[in-house]
PDB file of N, CA and C in Angstrom:
ATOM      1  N   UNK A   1      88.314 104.381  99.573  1.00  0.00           N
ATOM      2  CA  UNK A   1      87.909 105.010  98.329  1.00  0.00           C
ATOM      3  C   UNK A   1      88.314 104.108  97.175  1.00  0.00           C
ATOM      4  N   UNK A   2      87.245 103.988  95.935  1.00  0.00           N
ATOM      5  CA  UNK A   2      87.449 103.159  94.959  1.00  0.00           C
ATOM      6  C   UNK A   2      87.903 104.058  94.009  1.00  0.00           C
ATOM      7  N   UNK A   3      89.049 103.161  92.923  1.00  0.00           N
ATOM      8  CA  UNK A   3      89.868 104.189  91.743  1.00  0.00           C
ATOM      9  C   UNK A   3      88.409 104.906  90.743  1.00  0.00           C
ATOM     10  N   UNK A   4      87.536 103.959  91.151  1.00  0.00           N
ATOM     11  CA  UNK A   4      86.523 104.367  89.971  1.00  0.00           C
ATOM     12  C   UNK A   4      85.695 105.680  90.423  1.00  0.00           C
ATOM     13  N   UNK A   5      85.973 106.141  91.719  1.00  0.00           N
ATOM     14  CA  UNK A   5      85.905 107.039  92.375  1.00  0.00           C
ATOM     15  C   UNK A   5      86.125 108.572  91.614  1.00  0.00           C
ATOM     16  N   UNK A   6      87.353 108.085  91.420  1.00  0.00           N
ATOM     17  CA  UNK A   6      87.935 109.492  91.134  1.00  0.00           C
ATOM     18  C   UNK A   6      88.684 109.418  89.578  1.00  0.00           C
ATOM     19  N   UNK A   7      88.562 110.261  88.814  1.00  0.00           N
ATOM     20  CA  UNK A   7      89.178 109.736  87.421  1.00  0.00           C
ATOM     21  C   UNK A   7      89.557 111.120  86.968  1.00  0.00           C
ATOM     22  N   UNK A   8      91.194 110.767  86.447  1.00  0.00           N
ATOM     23  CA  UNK A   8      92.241 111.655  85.801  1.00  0.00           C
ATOM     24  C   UNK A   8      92.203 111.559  84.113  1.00  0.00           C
ATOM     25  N   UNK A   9      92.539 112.194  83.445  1.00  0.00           N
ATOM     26  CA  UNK A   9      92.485 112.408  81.991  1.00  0.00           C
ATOM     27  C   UNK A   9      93.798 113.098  81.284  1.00  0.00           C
ATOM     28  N   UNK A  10      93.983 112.607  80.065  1.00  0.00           N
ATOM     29  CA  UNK A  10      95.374 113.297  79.558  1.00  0.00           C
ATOM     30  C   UNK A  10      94.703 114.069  78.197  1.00  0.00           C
ATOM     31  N   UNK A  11      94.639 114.918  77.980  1.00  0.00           N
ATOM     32  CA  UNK A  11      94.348 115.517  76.842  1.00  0.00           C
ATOM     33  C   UNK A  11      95.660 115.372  75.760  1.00  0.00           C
ATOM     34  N   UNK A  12      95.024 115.681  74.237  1.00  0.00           N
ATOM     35  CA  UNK A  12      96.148 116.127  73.459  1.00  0.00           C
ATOM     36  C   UNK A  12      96.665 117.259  72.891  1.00  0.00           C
ATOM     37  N   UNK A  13      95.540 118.561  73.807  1.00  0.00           N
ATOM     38  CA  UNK A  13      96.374 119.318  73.789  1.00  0.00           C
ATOM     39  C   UNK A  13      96.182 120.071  75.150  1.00  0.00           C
ATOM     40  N   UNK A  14      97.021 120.928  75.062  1.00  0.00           N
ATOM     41  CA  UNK A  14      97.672 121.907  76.702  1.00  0.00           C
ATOM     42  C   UNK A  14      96.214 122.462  77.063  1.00  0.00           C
ATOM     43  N   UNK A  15      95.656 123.561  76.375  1.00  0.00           N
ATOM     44  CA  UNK A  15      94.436 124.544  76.714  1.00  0.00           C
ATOM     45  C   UNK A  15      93.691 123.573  77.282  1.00  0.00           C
ATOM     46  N   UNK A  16      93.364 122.359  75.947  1.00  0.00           N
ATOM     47  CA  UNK A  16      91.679 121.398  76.697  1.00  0.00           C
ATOM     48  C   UNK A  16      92.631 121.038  77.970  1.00  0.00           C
ATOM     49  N   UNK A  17      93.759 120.805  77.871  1.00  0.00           N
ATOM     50  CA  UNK A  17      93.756 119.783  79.639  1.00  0.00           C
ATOM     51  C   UNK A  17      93.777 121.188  80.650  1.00  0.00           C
ATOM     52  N   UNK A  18      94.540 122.245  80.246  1.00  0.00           N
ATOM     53  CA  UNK A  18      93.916 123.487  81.440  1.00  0.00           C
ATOM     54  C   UNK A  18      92.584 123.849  81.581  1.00  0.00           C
ATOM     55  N   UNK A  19      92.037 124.009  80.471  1.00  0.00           N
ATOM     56  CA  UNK A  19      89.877 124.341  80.710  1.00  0.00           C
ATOM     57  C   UNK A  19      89.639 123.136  81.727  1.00  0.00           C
ATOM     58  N   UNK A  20      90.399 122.150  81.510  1.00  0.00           N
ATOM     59  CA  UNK A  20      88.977 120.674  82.204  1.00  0.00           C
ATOM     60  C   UNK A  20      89.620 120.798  83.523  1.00  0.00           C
ATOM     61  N   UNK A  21      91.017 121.401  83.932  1.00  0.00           N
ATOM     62  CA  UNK A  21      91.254 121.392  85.359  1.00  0.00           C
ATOM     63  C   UNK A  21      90.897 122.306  85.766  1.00  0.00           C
ATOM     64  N   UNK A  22      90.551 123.328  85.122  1.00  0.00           N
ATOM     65  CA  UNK A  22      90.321 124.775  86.009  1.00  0.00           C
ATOM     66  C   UNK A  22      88.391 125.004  86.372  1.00  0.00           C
ATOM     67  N   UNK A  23      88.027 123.936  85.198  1.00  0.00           N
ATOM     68  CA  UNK A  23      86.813 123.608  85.711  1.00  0.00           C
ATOM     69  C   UNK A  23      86.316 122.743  86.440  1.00  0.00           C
ATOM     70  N   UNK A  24      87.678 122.275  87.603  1.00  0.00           N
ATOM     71  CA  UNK A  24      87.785 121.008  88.156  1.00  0.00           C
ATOM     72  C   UNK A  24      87.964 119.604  88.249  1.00  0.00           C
ATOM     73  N   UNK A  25      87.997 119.190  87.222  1.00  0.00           N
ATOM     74  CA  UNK A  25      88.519 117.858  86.605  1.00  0.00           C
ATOM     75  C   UNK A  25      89.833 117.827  87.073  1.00  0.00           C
ATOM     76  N   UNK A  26      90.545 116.706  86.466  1.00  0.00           N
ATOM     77  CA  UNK A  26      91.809 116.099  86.985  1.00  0.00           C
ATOM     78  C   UNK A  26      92.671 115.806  85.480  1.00  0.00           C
ATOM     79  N   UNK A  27      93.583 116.997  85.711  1.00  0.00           N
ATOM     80  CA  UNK A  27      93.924 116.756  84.163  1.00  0.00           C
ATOM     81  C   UNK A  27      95.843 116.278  84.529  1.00  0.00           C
ATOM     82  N   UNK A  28      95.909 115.120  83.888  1.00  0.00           N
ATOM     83  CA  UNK A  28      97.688 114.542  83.804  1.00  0.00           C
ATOM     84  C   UNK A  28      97.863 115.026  82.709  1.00  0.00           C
ATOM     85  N   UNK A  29      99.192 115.860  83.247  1.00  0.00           N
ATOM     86  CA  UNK A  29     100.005 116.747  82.167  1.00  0.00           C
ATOM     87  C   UNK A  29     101.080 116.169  81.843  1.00  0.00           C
ATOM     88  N   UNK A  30     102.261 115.524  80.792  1.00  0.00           N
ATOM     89  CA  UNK A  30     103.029 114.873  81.121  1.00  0.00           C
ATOM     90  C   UNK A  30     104.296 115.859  81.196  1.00  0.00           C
ATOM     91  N   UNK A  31     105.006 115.416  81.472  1.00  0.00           N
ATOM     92  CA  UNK A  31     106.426 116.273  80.415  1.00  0.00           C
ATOM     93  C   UNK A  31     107.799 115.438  80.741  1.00  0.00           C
ATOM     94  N   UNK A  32     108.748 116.040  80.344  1.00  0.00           N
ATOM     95  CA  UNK A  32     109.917 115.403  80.755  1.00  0.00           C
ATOM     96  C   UNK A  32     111.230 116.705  81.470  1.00  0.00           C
ATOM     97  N   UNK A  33     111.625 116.074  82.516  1.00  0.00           N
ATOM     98  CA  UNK A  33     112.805 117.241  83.023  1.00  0.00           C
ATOM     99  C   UNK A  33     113.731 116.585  82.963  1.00  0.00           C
ATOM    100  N   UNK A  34     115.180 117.574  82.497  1.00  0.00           N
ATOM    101  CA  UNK A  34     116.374 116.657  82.669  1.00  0.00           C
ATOM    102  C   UNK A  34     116.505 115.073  82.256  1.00  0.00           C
ATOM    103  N   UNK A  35     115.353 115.070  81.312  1.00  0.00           N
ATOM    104  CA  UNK A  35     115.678 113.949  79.974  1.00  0.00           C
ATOM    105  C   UNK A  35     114.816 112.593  81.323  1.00  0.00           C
ATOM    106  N   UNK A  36     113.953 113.055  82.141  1.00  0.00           N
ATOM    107  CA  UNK A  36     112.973 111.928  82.761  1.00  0.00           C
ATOM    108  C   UNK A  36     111.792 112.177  82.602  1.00  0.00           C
ATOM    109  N   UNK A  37     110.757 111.132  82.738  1.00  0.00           N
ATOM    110  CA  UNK A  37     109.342 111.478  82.366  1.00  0.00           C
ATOM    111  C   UNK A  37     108.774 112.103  84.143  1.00  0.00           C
ATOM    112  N   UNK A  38     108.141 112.674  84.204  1.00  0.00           N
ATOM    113  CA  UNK A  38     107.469 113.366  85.095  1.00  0.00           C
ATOM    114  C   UNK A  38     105.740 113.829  84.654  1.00  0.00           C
ATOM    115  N   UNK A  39     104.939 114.278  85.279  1.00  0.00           N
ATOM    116  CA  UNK A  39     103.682 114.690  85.416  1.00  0.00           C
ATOM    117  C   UNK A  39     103.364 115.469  86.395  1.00  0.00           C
ATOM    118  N   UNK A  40     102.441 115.926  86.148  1.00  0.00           N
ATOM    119  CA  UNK A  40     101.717 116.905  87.096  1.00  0.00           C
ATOM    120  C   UNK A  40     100.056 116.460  87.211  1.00  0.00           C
ATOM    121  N   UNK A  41      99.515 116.444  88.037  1.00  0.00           N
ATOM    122  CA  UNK A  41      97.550 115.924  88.498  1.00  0.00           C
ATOM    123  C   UNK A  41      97.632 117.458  88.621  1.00  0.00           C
ATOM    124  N   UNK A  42      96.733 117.857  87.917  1.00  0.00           N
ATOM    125  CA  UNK A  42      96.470 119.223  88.097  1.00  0.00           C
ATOM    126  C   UNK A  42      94.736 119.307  88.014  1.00  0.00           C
ATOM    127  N   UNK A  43      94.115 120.339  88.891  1.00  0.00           N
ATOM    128  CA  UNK A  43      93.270 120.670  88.919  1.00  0.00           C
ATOM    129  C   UNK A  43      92.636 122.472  90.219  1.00  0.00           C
ATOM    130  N   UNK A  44      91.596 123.031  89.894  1.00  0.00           N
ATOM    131  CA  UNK A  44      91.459 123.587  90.530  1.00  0.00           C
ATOM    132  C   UNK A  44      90.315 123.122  91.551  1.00  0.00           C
ATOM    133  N   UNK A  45      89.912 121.396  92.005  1.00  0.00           N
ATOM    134  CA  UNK A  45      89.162 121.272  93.059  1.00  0.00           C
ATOM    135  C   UNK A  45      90.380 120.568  93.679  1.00  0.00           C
ATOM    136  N   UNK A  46      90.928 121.363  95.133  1.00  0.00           N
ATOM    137  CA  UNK A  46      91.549 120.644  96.088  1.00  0.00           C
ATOM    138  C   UNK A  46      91.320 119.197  96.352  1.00  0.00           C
ATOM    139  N   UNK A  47      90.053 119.114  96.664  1.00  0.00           N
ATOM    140  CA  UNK A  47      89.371 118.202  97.384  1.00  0.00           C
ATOM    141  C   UNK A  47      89.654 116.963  96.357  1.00  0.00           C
ATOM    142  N   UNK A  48      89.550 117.015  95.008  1.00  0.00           N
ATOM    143  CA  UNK A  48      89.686 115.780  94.107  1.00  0.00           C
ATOM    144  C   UNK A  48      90.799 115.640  93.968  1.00  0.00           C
ATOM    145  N   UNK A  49      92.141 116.613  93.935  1.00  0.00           N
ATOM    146  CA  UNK A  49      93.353 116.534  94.058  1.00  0.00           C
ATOM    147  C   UNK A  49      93.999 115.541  95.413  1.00  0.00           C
ATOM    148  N   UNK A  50      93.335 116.042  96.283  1.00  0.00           N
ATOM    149  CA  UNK A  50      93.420 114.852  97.804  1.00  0.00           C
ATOM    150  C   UNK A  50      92.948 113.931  97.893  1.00  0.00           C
ATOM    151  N   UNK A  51      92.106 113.518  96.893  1.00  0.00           N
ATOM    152  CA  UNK A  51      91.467 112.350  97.319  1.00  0.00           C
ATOM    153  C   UNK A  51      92.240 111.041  95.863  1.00  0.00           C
ATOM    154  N   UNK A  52      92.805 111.516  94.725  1.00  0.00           N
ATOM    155  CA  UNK A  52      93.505 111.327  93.818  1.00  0.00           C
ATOM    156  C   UNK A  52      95.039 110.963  94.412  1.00  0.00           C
ATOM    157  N   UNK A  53      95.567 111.724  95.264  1.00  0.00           N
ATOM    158  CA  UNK A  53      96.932 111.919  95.730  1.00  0.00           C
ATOM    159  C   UNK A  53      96.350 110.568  97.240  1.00  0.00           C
ATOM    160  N   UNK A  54      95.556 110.179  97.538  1.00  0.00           N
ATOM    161  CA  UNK A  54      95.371 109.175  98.504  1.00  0.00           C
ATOM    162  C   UNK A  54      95.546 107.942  97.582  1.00  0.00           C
ATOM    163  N   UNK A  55      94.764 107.834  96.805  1.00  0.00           N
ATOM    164  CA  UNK A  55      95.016 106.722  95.699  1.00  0.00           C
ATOM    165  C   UNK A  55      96.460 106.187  95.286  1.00  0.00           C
ATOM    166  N   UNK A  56      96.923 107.407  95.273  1.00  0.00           N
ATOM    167  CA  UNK A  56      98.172 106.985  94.902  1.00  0.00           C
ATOM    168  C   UNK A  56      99.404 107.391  95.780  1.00  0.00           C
ATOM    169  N   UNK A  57      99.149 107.310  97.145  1.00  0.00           N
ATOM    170  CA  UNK A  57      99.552 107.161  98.373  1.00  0.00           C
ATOM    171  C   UNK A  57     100.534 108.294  98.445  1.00  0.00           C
ATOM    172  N   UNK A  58      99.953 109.726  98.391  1.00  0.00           N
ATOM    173  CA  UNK A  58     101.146 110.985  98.092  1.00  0.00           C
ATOM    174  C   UNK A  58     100.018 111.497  99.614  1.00  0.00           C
ATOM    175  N   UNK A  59     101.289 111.984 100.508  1.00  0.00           N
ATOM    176  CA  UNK A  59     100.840 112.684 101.528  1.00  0.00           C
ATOM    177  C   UNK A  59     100.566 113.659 101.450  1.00  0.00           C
ATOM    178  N   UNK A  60      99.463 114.542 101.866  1.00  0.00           N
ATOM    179  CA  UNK A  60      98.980 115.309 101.643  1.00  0.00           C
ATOM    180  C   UNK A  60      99.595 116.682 101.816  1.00  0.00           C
ATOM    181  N   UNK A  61     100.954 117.152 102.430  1.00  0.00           N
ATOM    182  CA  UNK A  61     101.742 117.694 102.449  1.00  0.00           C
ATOM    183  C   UNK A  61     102.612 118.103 101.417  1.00  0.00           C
ATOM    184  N   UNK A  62     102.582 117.251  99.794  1.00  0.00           N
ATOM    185  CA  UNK A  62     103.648 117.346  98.528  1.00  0.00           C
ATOM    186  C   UNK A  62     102.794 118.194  98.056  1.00  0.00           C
ATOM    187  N   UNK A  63     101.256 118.245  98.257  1.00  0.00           N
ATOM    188  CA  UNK A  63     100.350 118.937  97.138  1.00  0.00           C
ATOM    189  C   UNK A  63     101.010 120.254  97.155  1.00  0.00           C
ATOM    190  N   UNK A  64     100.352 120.552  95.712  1.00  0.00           N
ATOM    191  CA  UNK A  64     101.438 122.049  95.626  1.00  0.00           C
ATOM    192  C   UNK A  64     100.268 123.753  95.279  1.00  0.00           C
ATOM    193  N   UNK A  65     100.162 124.187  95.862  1.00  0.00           N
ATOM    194  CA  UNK A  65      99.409 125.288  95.004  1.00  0.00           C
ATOM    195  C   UNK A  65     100.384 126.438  94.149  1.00  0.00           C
ATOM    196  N   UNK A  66      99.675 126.473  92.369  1.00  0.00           N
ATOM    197  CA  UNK A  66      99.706 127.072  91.727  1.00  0.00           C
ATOM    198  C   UNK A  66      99.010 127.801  90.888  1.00  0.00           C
ATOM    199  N   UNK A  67      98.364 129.044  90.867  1.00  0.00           N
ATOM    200  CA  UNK A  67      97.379 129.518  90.468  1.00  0.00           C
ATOM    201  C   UNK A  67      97.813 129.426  89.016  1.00  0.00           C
ATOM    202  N   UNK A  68      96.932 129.370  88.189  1.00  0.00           N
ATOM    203  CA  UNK A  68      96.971 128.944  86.589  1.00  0.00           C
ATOM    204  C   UNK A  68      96.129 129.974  85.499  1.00  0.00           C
ATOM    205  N   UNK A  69      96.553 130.621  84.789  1.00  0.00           N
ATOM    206  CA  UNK A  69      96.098 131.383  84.250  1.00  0.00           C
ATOM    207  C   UNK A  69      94.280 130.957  82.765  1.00  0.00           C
ATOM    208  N   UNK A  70      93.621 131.422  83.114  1.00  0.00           N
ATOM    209  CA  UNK A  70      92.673 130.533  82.315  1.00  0.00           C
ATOM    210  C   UNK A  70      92.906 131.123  80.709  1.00  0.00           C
ATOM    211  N   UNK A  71      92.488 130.384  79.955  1.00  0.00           N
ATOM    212  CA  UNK A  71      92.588 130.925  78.523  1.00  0.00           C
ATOM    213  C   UNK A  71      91.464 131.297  78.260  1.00  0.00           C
ATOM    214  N   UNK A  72      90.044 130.956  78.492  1.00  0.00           N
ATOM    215  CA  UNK A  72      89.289 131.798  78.327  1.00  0.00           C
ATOM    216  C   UNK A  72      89.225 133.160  78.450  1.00  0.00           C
ATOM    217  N   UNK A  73      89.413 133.711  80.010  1.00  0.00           N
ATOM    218  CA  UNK A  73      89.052 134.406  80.468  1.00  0.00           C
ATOM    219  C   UNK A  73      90.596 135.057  80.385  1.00  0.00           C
ATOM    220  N   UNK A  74      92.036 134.510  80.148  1.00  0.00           N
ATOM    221  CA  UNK A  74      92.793 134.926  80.840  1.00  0.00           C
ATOM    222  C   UNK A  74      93.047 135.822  82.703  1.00  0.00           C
ATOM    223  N   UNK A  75      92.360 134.975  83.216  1.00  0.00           N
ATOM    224  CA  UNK A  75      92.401 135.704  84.639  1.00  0.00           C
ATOM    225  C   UNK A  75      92.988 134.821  85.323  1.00  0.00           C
ATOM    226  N   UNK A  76      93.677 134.669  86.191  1.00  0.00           N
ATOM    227  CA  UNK A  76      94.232 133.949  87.458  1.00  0.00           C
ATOM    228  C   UNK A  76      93.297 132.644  88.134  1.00  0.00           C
ATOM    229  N   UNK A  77      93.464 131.691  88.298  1.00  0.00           N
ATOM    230  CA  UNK A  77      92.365 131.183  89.087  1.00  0.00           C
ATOM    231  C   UNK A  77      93.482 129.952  89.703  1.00  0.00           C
ATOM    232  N   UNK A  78      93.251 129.649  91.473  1.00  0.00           N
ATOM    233  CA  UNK A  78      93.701 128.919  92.390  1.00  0.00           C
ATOM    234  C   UNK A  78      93.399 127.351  91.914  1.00  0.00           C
ATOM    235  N   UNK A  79      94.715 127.005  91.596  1.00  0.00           N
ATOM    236  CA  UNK A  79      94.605 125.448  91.017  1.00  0.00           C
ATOM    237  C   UNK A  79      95.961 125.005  92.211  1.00  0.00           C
ATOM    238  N   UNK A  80      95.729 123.567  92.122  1.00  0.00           N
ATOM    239  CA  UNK A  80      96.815 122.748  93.012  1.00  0.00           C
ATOM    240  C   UNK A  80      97.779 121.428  91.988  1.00  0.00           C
ATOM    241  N   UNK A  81      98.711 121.187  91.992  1.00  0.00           N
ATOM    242  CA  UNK A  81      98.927 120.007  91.737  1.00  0.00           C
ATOM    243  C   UNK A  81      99.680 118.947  92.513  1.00  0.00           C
ATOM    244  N   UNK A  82     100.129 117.323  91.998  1.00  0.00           N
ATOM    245  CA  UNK A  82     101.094 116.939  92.372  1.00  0.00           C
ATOM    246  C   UNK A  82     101.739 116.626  91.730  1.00  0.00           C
ATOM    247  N   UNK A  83     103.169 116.783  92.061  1.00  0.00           N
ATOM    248  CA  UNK A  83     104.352 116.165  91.212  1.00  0.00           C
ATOM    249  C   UNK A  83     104.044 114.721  91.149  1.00  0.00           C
ATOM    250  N   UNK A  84     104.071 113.448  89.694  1.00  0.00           N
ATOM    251  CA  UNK A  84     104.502 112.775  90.007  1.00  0.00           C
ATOM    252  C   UNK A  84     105.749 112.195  88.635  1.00  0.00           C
ATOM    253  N   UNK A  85     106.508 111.332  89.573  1.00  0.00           N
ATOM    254  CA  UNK A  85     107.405 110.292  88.495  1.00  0.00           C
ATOM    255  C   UNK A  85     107.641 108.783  88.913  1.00  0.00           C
ATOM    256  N   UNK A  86     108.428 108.234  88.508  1.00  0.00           N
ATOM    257  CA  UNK A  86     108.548 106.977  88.378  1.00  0.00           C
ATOM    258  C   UNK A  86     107.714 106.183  89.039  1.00  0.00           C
ATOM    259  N   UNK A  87     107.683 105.682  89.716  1.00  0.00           N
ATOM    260  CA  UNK A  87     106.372 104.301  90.336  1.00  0.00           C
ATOM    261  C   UNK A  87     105.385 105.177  89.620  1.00  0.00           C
ATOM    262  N   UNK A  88     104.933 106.524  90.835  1.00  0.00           N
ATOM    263  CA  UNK A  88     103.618 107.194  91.203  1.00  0.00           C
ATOM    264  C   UNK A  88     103.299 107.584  89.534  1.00  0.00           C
ATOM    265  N   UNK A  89     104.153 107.789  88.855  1.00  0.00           N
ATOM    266  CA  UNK A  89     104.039 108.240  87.288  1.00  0.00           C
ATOM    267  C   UNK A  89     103.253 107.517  86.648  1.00  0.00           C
ATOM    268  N   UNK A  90     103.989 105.952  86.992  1.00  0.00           N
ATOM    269  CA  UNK A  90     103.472 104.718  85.965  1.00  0.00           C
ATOM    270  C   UNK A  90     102.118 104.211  86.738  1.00  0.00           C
ATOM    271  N   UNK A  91     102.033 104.177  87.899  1.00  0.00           N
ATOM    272  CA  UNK A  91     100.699 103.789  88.625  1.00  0.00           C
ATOM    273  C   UNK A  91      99.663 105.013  87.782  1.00  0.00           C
ATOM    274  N   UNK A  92      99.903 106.384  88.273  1.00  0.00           N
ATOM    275  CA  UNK A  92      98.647 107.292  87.231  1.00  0.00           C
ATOM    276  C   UNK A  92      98.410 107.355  86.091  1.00  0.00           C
ATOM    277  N   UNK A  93      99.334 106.801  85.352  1.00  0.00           N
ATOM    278  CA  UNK A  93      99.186 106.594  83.439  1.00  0.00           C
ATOM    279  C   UNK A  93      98.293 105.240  84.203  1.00  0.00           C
ATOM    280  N   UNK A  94      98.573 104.448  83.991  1.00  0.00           N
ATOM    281  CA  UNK A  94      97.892 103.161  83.946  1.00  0.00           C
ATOM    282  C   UNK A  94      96.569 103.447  84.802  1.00  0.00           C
ATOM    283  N   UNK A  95      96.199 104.259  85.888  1.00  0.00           N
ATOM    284  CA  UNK A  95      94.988 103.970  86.000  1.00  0.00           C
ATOM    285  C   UNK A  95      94.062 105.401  85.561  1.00  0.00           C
ATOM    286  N   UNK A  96      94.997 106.385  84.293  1.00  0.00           N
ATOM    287  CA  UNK A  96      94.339 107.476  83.743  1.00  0.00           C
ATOM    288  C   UNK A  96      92.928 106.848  82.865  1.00  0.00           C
ATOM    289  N   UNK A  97      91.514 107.639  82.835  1.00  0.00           N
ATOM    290  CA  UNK A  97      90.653 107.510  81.493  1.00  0.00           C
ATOM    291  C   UNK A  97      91.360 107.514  80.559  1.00  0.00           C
ATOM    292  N   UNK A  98      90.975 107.156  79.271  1.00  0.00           N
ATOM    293  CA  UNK A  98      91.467 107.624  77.456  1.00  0.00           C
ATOM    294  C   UNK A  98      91.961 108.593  77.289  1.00  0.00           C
ATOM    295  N   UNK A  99      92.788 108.935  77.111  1.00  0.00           N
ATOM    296  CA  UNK A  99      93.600 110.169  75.937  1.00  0.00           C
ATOM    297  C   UNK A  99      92.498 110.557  75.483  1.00  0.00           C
ATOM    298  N   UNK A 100      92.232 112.414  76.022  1.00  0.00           N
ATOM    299  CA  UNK A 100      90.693 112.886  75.049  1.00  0.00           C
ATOM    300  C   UNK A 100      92.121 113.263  73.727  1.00  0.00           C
ATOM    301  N   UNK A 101      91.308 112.883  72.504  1.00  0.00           N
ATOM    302  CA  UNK A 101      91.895 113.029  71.460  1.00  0.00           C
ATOM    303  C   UNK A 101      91.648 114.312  70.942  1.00  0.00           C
ATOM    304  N   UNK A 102      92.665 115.002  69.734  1.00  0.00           N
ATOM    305  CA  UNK A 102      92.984 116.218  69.464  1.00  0.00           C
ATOM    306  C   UNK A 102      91.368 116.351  68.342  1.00  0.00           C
ATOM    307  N   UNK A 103      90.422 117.598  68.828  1.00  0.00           N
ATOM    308  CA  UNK A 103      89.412 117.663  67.866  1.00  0.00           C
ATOM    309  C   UNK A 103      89.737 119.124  67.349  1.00  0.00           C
ATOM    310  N   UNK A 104      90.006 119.417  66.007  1.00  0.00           N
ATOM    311  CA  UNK A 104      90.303 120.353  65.347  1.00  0.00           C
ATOM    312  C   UNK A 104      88.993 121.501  65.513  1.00  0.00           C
ATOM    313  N   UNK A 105      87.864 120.882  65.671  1.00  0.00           N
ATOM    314  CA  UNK A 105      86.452 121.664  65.577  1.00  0.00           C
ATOM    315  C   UNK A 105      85.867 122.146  66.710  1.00  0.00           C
ATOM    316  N   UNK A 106      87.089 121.586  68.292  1.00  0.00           N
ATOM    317  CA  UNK A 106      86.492 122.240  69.280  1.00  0.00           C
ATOM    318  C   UNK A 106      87.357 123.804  69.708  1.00  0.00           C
TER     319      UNK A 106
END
């Protein structure tokens, strides 16, 4: 599988990166725990989550399911992610699309 295959995105804000995963996209969430950078590949298509987590050589066993609440709809809906940090962190920033930038009008 080629990286151009499959493509992750960081939004600048929380909701757009939950709408684009829960509508299946691949949204990198960043954050920091205990003062380290960490992420999450979040999405609600398994299948792009596994094939994302091959890329970046995570066995298919770390994937995690967490159902995610939608903001539209506020209803529940079955999303997965993976943890990542250090290497796996800096390998998915570097091969994330553009930062969708903050649009006040969407």
């Amino acid at each position: 599988m080629r990286s151009t295959d499959v493509v992750w995105r960081e939004f600048a804000l929380w909701r757009a990166g939950v709408v684009h995963a829960l509508d299946g996209g691949l949204w990198l969430h960043r954050f920091a725990l205990q003062g380290e950078s960490w992420a999450h590949l979040v999405s609600a298509d398994r299948g792009a989550l596994l094939a994302a987590g091959a890329l970046l050589e995570m066995p298919p066993t770390w994937l995690q399911f967490r159902p995610l609440r939608d903001p539209r709809s506020r209803e529940r809906v079955d999303a997965w992610h993976w943890d990542l940090r250090r290497d796996r962190l800096a390998r998915a920033v570097a091969m994330a699309a553009p930062k969708v930038p903050y649009d006040p009008h969407s």
